[in-house]
Protein backbone atom coordinates (compact mmCIF):
# COMPACT_ATOMS: atom_id res chain seq x y z
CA UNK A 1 0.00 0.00 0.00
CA UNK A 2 1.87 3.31 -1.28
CA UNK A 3 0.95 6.39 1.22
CA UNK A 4 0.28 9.85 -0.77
CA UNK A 5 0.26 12.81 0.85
CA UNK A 6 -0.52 15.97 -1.61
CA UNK A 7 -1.24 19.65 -0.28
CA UNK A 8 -3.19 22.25 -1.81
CA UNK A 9 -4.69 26.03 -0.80
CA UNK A 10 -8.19 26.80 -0.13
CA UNK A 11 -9.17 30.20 -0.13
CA UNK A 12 -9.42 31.81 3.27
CA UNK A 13 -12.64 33.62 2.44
CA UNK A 14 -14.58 30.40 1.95
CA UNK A 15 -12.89 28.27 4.70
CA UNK A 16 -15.88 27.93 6.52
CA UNK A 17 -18.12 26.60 3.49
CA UNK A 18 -15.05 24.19 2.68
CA UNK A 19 -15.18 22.41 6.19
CA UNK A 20 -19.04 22.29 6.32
CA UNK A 21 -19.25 20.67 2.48
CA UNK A 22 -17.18 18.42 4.09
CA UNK A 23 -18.92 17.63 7.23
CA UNK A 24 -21.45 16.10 4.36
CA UNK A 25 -19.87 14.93 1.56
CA UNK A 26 -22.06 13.20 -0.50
CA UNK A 27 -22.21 9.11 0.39
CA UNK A 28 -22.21 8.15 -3.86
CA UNK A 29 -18.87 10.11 -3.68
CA UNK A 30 -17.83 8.56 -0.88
CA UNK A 31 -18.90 4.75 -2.16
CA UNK A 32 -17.11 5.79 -5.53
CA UNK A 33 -14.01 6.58 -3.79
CA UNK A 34 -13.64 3.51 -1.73
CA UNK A 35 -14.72 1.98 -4.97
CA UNK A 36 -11.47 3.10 -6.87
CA UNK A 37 -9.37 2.15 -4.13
CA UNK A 38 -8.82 5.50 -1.76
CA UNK A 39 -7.98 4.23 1.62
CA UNK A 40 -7.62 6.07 5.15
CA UNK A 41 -8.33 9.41 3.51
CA UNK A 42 -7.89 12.32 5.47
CA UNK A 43 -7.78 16.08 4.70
CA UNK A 44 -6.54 18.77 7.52
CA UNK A 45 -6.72 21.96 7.02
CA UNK A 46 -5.01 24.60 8.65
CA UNK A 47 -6.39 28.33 9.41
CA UNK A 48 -4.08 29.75 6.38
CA UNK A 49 -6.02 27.76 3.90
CA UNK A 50 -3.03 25.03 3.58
CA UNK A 51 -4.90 21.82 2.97
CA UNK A 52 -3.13 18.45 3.59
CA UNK A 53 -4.35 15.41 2.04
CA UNK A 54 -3.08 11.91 3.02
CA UNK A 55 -4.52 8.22 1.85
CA UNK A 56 -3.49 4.89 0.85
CA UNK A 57 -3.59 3.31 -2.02
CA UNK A 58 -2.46 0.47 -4.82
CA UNK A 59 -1.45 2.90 -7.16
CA UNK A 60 -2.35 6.33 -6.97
CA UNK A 61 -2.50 6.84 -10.92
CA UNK A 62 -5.15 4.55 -11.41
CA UNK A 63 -7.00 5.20 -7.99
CA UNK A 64 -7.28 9.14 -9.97
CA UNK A 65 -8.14 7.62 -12.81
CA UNK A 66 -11.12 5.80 -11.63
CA UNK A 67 -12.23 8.68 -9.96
CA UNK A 68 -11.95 10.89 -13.15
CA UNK A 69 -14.01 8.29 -15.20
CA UNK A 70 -17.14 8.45 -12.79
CA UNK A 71 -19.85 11.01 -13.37
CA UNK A 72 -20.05 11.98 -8.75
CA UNK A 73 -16.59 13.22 -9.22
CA UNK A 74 -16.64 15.63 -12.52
CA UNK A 75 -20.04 16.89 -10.02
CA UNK A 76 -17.84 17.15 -7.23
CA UNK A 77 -14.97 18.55 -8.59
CA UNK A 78 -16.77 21.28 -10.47
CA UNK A 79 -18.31 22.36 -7.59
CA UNK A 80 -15.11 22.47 -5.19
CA UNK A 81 -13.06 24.24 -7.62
CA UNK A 82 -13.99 27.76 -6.59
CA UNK A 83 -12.62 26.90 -3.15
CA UNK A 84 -9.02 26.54 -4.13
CA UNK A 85 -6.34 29.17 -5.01
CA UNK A 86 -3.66 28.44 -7.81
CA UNK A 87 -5.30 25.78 -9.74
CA UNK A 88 -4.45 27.37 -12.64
CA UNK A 89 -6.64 25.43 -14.96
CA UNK A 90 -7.01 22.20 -13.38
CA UNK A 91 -9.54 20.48 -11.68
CA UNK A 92 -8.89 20.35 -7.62
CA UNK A 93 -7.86 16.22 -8.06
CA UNK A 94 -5.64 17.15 -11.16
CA UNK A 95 -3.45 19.55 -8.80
CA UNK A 96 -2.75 17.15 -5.97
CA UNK A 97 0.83 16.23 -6.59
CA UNK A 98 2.05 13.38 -3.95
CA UNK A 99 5.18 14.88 -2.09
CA UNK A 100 8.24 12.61 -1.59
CA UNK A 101 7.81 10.84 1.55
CA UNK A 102 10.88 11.26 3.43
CA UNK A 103 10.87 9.60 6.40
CA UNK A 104 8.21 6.71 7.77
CA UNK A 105 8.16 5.19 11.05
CA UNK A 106 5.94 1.47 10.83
């Protein structure tokens, strides 16, 4: 199981709204997640609008990629866009770059 953690910015003006769409993410996005293999997902944010993502996965590439092909996420992505800054084009999933893990302690 390969651990990804990615980071990304929300925009502090609609921190708020960010945390409470996520208080209730919607359970066919949730099922379709688990479905394409996104494990032990977790996002914390921090008051600066730096947004941490970590989960677990097979392969990361084709855990996206199974997101991208179902219709919940192209819904959920369009909608969360407008919550992050410096996307510069992309969709919110198409910016999360996995840093290098550095260190791990099992």
């Amino acid at each position: 199981m390969r651990r990804v953690c990615f980071l990304l910015k929300v925009r502090q003006d609609r921190l708020a709204e960010y945390r409470e769409r996520h208080e209730a993410v919607w359970p066919e996005m949730l099922e379709a997640l688990s479905a394409a293999g996104w494990h032990n997902y977790s996002l914390f944010l921090r008051e600066d609008g730096l947004l941490v993502g970590y989960l677990e996965t097979e392969d990361f590439a084709a855990a996206q990629a199974a997101m991208a092909a179902t219709d919940v996420n192209a819904r959920w992505q369009a909608e969360m866009a407008g919550f992050f800054e410096a996307l510069d084009g992309a969709k919110p999933d198409e910016a999360m770059t996995p840093l290098t893990e550095v260190f791990h302690l099992a």
